[in-house]
PDB file of N, CA and C in Angstrom:
ATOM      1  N   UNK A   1    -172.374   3.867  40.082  1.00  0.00           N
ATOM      2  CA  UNK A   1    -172.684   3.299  38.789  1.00  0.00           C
ATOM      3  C   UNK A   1    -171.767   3.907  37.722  1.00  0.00           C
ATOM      4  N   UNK A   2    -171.439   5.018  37.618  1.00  0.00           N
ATOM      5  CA  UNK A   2    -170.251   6.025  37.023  1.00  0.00           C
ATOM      6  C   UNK A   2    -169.346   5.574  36.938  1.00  0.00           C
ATOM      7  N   UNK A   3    -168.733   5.195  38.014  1.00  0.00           N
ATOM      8  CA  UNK A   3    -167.609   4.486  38.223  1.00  0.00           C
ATOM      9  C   UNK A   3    -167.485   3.005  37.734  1.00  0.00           C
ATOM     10  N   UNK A   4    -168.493   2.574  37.719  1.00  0.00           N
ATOM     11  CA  UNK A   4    -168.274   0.662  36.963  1.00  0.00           C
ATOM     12  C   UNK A   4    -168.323   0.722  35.790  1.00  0.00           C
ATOM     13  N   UNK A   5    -168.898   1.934  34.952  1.00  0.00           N
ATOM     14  CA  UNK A   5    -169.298   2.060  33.482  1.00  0.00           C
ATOM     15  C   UNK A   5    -167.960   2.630  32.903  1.00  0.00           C
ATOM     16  N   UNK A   6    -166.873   3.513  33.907  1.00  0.00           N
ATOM     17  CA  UNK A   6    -165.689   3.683  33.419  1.00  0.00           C
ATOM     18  C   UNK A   6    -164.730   2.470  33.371  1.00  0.00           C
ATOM     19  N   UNK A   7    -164.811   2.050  34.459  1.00  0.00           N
ATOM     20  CA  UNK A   7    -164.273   0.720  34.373  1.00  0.00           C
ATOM     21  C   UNK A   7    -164.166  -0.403  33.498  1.00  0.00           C
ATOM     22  N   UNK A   8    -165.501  -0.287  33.147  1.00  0.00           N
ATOM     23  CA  UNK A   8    -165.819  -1.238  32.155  1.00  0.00           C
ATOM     24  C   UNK A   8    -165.208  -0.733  30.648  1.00  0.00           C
ATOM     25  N   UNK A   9    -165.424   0.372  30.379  1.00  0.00           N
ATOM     26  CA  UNK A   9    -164.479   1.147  29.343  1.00  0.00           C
ATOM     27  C   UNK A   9    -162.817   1.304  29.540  1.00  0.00           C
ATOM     28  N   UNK A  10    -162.264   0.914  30.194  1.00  0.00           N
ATOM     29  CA  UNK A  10    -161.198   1.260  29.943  1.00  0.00           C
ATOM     30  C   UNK A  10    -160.251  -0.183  29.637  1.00  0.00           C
ATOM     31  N   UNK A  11    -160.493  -1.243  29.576  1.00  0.00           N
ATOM     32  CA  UNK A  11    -159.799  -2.499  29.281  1.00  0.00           C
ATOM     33  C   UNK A  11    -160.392  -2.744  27.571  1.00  0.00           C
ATOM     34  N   UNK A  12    -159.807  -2.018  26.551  1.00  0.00           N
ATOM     35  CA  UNK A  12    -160.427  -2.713  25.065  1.00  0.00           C
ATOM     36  C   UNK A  12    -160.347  -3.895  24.498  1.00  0.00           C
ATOM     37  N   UNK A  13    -158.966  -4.694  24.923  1.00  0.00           N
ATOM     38  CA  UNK A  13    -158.774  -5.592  24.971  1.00  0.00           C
ATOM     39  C   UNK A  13    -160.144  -7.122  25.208  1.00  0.00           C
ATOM     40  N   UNK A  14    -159.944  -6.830  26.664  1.00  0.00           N
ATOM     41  CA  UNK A  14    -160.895  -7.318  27.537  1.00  0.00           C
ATOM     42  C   UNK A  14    -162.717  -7.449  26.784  1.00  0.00           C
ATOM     43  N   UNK A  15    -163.090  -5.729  26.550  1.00  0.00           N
ATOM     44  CA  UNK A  15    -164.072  -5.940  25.538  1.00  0.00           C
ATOM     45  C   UNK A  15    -164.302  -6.127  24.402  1.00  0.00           C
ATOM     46  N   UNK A  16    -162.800  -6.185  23.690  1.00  0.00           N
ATOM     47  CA  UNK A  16    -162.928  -7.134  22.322  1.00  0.00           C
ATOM     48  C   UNK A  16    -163.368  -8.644  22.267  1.00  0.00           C
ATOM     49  N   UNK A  17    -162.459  -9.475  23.496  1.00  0.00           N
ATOM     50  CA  UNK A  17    -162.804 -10.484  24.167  1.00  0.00           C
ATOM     51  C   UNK A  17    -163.629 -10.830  24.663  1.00  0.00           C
ATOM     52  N   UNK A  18    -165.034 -10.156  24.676  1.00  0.00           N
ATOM     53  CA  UNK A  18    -166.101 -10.373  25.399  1.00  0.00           C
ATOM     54  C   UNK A  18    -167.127 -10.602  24.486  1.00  0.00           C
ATOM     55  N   UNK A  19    -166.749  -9.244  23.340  1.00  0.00           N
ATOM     56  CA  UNK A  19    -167.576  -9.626  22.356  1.00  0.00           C
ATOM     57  C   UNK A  19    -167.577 -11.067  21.086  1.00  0.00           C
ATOM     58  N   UNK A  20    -166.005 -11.243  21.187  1.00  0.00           N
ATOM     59  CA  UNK A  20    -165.637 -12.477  20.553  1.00  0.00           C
ATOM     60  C   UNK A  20    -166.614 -14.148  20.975  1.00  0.00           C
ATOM     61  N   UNK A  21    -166.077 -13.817  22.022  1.00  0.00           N
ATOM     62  CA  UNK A  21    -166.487 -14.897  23.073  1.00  0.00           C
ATOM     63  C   UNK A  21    -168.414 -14.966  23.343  1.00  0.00           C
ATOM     64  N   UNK A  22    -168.697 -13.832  23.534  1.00  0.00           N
ATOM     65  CA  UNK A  22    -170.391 -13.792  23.159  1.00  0.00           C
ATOM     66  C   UNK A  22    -170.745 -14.200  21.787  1.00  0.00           C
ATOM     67  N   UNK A  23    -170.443 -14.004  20.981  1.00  0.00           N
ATOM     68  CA  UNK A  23    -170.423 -14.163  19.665  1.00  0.00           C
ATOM     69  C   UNK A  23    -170.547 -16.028  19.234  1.00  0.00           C
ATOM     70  N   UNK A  24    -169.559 -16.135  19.503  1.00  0.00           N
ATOM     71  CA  UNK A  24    -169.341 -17.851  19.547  1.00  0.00           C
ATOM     72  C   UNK A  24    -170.585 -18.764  20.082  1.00  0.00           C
ATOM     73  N   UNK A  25    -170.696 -18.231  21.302  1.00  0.00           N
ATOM     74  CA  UNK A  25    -171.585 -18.602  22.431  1.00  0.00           C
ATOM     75  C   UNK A  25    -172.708 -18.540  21.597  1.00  0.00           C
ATOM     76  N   UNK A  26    -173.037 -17.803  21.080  1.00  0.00           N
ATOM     77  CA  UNK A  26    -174.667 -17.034  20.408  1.00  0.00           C
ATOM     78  C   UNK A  26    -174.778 -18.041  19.499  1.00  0.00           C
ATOM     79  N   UNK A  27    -173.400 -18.292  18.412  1.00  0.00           N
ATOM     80  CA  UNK A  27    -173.632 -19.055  17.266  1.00  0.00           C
ATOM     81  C   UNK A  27    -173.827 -20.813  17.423  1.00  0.00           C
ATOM     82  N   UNK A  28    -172.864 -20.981  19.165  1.00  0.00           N
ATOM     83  CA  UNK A  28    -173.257 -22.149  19.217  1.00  0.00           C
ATOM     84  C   UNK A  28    -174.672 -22.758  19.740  1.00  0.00           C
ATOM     85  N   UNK A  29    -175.365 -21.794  20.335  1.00  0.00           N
ATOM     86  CA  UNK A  29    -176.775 -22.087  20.810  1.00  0.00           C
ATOM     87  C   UNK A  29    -177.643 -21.733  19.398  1.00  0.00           C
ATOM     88  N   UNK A  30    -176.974 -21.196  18.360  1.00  0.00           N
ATOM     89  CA  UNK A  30    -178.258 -20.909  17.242  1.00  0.00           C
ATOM     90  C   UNK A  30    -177.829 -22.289  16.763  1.00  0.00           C
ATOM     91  N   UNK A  31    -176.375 -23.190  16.655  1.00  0.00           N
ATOM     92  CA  UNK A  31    -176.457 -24.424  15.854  1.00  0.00           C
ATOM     93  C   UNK A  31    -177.216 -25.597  16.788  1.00  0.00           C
ATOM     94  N   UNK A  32    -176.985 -25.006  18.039  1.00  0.00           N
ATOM     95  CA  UNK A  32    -177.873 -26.294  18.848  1.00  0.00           C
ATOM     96  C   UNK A  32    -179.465 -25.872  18.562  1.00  0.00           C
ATOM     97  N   UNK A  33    -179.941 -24.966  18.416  1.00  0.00           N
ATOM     98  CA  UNK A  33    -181.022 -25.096  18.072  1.00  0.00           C
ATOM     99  C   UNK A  33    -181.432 -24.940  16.939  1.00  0.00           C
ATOM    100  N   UNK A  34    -180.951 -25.684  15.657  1.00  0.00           N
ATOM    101  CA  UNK A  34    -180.855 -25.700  14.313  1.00  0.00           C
ATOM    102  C   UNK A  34    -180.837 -27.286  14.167  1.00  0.00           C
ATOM    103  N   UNK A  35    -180.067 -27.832  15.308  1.00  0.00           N
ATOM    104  CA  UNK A  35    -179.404 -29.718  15.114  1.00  0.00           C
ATOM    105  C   UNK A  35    -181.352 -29.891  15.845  1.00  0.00           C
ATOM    106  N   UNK A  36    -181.725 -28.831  16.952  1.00  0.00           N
ATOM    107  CA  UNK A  36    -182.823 -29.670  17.897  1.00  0.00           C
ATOM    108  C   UNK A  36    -183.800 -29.950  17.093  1.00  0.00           C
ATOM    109  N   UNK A  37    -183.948 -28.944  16.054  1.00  0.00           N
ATOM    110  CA  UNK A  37    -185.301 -28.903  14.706  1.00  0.00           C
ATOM    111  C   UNK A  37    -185.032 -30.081  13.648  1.00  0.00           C
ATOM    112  N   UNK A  38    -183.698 -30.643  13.795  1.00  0.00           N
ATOM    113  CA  UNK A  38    -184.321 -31.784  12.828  1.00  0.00           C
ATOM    114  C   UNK A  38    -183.783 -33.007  13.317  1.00  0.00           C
ATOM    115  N   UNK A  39    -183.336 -33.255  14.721  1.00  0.00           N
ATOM    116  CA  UNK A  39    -183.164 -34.584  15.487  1.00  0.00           C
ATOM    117  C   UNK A  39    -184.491 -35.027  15.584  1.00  0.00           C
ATOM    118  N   UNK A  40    -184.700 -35.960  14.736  1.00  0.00           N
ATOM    119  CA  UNK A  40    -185.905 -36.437  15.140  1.00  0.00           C
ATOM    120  C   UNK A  40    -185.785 -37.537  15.472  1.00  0.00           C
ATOM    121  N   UNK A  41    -184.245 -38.309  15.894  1.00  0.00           N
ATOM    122  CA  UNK A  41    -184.466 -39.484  16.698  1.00  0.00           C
ATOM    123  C   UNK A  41    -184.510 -39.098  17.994  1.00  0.00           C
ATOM    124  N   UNK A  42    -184.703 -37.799  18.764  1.00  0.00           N
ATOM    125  CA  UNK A  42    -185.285 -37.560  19.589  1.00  0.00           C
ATOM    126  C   UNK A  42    -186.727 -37.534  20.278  1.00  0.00           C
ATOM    127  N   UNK A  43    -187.170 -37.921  21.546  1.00  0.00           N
ATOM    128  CA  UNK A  43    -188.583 -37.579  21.350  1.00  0.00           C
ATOM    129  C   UNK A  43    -188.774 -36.277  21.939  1.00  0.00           C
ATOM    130  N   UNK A  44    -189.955 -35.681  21.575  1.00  0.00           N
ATOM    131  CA  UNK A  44    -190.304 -34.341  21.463  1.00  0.00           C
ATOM    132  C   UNK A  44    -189.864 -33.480  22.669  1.00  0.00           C
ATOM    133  N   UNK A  45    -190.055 -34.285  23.870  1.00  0.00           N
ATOM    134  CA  UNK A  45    -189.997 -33.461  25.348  1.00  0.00           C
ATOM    135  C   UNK A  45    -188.441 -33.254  25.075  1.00  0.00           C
ATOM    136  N   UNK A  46    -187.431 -33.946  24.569  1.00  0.00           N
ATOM    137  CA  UNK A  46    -186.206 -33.804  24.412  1.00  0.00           C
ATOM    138  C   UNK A  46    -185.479 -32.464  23.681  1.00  0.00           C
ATOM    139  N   UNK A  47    -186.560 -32.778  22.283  1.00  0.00           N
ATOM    140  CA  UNK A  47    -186.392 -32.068  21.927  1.00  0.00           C
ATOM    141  C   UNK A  47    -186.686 -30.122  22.145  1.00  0.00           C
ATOM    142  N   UNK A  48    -187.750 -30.185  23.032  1.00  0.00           N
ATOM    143  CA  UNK A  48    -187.737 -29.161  23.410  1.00  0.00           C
ATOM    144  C   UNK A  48    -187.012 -28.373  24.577  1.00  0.00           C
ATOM    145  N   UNK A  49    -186.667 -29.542  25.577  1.00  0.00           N
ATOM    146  CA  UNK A  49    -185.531 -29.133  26.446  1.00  0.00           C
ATOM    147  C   UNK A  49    -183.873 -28.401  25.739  1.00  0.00           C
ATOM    148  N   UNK A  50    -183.441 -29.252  24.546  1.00  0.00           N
ATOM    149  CA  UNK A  50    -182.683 -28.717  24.174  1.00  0.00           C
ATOM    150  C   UNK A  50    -182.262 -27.430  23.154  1.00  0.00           C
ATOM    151  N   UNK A  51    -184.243 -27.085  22.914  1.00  0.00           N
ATOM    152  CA  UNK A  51    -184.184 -26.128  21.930  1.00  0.00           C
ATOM    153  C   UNK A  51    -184.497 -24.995  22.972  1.00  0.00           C
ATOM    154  N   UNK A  52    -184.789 -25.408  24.890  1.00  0.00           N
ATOM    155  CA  UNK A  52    -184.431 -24.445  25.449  1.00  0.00           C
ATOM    156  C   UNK A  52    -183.352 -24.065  25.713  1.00  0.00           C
ATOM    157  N   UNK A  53    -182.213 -25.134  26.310  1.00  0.00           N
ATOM    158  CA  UNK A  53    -181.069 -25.015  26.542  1.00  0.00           C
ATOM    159  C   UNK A  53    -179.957 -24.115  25.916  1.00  0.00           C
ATOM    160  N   UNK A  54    -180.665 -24.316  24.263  1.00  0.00           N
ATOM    161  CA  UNK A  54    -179.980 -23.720  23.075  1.00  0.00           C
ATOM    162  C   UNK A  54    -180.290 -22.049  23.411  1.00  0.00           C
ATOM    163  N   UNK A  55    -182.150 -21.400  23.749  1.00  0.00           N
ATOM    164  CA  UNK A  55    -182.197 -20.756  23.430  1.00  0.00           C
ATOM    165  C   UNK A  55    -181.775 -19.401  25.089  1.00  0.00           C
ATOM    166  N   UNK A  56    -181.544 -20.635  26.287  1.00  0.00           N
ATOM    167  CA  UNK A  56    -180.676 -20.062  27.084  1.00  0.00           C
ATOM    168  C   UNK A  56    -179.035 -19.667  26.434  1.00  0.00           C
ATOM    169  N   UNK A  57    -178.737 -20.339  25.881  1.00  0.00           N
ATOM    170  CA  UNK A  57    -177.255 -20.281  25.613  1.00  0.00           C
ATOM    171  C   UNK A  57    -176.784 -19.243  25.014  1.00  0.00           C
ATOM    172  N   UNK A  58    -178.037 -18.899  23.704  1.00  0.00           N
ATOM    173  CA  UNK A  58    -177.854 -17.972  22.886  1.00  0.00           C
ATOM    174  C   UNK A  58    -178.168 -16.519  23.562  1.00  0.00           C
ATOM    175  N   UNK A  59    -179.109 -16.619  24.293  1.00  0.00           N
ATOM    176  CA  UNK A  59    -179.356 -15.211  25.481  1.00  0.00           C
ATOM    177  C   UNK A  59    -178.132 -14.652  26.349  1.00  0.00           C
ATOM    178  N   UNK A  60    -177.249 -15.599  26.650  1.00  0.00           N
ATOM    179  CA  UNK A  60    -176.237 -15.635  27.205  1.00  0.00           C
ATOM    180  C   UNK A  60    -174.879 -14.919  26.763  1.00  0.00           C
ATOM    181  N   UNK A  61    -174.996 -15.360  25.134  1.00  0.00           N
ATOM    182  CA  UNK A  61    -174.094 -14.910  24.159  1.00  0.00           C
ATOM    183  C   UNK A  61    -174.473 -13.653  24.230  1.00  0.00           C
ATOM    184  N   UNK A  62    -175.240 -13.721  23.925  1.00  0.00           N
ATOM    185  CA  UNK A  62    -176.066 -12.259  23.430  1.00  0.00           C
ATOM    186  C   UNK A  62    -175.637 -10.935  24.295  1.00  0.00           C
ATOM    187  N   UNK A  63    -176.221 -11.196  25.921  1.00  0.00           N
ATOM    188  CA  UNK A  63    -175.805 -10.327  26.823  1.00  0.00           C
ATOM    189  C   UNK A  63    -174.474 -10.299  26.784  1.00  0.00           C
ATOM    190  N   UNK A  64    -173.213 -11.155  26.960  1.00  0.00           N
ATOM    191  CA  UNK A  64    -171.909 -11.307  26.592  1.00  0.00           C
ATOM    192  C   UNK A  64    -171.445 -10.144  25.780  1.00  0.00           C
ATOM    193  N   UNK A  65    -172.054 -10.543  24.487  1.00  0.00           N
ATOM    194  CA  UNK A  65    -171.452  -9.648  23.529  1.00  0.00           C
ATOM    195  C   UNK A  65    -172.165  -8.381  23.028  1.00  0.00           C
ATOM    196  N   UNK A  66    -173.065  -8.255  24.032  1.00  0.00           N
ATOM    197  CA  UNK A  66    -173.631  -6.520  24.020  1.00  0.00           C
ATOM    198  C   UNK A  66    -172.852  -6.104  24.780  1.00  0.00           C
ATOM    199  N   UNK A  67    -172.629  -6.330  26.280  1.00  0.00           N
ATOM    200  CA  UNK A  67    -171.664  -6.105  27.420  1.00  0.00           C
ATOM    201  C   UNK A  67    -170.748  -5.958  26.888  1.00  0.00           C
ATOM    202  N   UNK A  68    -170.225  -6.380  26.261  1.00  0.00           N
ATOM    203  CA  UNK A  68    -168.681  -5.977  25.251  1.00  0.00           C
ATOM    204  C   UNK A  68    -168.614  -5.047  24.415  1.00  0.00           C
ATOM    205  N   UNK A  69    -169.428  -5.384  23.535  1.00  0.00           N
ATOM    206  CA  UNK A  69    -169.512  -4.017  22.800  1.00  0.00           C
ATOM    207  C   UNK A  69    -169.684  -2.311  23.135  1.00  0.00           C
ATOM    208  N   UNK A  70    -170.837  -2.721  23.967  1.00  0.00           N
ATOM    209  CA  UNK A  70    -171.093  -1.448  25.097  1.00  0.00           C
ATOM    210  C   UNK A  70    -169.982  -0.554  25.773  1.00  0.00           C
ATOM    211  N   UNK A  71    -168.931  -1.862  25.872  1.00  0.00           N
ATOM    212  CA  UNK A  71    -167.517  -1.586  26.439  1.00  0.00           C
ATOM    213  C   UNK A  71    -166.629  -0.929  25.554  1.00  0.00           C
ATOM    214  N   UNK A  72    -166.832  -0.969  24.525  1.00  0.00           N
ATOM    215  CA  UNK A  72    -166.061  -0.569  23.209  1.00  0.00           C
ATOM    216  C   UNK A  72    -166.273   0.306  22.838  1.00  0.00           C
ATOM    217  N   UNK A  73    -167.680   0.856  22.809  1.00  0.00           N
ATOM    218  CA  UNK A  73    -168.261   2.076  22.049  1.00  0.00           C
ATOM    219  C   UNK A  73    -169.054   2.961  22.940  1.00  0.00           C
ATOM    220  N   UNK A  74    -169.897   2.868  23.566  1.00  0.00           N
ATOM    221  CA  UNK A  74    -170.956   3.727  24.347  1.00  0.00           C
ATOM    222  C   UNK A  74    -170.319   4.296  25.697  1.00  0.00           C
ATOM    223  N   UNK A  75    -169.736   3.230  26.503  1.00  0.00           N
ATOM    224  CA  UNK A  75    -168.943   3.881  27.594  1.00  0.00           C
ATOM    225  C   UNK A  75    -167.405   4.280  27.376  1.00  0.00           C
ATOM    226  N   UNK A  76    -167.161   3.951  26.339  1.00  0.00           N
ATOM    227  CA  UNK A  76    -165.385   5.005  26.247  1.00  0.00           C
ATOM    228  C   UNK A  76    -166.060   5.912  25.609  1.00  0.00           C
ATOM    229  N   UNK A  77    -167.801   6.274  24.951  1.00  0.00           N
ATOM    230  CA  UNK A  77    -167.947   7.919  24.722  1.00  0.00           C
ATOM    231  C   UNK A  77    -167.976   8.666  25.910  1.00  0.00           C
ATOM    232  N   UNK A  78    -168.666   7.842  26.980  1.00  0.00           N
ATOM    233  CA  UNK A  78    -168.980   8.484  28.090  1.00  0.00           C
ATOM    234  C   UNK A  78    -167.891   8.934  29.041  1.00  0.00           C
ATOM    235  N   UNK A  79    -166.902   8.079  29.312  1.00  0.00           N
ATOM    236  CA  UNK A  79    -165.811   8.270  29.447  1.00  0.00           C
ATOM    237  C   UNK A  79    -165.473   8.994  29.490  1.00  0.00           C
ATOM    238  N   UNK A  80    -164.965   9.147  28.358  1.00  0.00           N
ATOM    239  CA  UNK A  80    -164.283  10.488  27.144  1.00  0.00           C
ATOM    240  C   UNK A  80    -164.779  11.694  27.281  1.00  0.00           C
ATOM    241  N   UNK A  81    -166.213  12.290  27.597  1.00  0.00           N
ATOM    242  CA  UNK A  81    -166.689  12.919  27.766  1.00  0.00           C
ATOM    243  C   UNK A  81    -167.089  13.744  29.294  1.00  0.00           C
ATOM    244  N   UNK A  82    -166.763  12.423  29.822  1.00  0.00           N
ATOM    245  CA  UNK A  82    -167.130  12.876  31.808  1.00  0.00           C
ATOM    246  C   UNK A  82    -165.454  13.210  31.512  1.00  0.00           C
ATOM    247  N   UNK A  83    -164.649  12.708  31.413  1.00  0.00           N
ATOM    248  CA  UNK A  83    -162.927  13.353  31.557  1.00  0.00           C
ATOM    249  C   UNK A  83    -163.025  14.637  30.870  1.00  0.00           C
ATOM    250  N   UNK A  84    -163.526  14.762  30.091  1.00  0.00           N
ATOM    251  CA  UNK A  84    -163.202  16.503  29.394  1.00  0.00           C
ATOM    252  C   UNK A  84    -163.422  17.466  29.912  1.00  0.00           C
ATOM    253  N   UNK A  85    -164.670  17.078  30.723  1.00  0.00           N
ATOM    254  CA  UNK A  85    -165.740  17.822  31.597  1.00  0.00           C
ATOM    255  C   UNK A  85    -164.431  18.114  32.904  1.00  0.00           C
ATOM    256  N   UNK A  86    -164.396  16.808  33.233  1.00  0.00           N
ATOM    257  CA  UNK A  86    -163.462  17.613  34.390  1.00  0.00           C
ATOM    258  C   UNK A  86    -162.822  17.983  34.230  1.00  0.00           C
ATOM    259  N   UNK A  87    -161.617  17.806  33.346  1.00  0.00           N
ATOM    260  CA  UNK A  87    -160.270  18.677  32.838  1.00  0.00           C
ATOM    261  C   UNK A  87    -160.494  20.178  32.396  1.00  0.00           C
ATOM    262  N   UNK A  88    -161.439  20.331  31.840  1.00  0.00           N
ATOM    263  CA  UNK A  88    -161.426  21.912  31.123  1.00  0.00           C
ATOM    264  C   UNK A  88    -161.612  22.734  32.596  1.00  0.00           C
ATOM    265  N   UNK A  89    -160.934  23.618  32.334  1.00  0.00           N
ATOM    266  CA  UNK A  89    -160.739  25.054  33.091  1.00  0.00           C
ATOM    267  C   UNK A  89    -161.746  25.852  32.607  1.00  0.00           C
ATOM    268  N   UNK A  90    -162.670  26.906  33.616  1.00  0.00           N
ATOM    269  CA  UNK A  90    -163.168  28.112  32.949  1.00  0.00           C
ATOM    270  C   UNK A  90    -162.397  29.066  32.117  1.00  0.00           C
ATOM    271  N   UNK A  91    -160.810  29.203  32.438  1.00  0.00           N
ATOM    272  CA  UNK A  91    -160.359  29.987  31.754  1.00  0.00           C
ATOM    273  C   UNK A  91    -159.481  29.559  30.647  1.00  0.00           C
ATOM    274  N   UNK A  92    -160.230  28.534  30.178  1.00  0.00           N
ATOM    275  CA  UNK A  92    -159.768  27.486  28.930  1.00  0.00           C
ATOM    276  C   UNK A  92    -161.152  28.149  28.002  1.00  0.00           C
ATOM    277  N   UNK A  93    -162.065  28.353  28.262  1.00  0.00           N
ATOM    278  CA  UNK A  93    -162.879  28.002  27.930  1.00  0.00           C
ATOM    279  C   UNK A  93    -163.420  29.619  26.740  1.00  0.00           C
ATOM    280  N   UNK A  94    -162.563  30.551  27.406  1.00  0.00           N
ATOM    281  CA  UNK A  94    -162.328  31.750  26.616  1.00  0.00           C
ATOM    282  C   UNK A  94    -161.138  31.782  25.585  1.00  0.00           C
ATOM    283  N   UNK A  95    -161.820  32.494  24.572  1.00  0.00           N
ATOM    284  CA  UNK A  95    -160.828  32.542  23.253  1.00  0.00           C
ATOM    285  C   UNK A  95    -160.433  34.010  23.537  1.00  0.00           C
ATOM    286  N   UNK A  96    -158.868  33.448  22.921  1.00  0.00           N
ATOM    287  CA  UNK A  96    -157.589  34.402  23.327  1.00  0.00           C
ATOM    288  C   UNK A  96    -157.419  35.236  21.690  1.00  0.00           C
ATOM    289  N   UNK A  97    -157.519  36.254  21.779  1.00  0.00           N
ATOM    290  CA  UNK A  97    -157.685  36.672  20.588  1.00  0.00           C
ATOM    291  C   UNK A  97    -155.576  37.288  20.101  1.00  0.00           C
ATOM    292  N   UNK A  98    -155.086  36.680  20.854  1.00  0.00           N
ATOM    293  CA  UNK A  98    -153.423  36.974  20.725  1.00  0.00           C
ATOM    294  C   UNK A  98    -153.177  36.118  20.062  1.00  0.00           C
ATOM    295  N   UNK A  99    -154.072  34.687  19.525  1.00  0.00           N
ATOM    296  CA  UNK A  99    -153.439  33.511  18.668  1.00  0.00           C
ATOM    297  C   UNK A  99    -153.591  34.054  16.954  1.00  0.00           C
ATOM    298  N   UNK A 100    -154.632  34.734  16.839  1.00  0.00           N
ATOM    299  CA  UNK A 100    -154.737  34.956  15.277  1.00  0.00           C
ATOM    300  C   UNK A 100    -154.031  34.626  14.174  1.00  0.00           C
ATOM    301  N   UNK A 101    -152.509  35.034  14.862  1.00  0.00           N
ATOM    302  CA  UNK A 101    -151.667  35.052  13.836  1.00  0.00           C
ATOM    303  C   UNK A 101    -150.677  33.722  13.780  1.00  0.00           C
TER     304      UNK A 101
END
């Protein structure tokens, strides 16, 4: 699981693009279910199929562009933080009192 959460952090690109793209997605299921509330040359069963459809769509976005974001911020901390961990040396980790000056 460590390993997919780095993964997922290391393309920013990719999770800028994810969140873009969720985003869209989200806004187009909030306008489909904005058009379903006042089509009323629809009949009702219609209308509620598409104010599900909408409110699948927007769930969709949603996860999209958390997954992205997540990618952007929470796992390049983690990242960032499991790499430090391994890189530091114990004998990094003592202060050299020869720098003072």
């Amino acid at each position: 699981m460590k390993k997919r959460l780095i993964k997922l952090a290391e393309d920013p690109r990719l999770n800028l693009k994810r969140v873009t793209v969720g985003t869209i997605i989200f806004f187009v299921g909030a306008g489909m279910l904005l058009w379903a509330e006042g089509a009323t040359h629809l009949d009702p069963l219609r209308q509620e199929l598409v104010a599900l459809l909408s409110l699948i769509t927007m769930g969709i976005g949603a996860s999209l562009g958390l997954l992205g974001y997540l990618g952007l911020s929470a796992f390049r901390i983690y990242r960032f933080l499991s790499s430090d961990v391994k890189k530091r040396k114990p004998s990094e980790t003592k202060t050299d009192d020869n720098d003072d000056n």
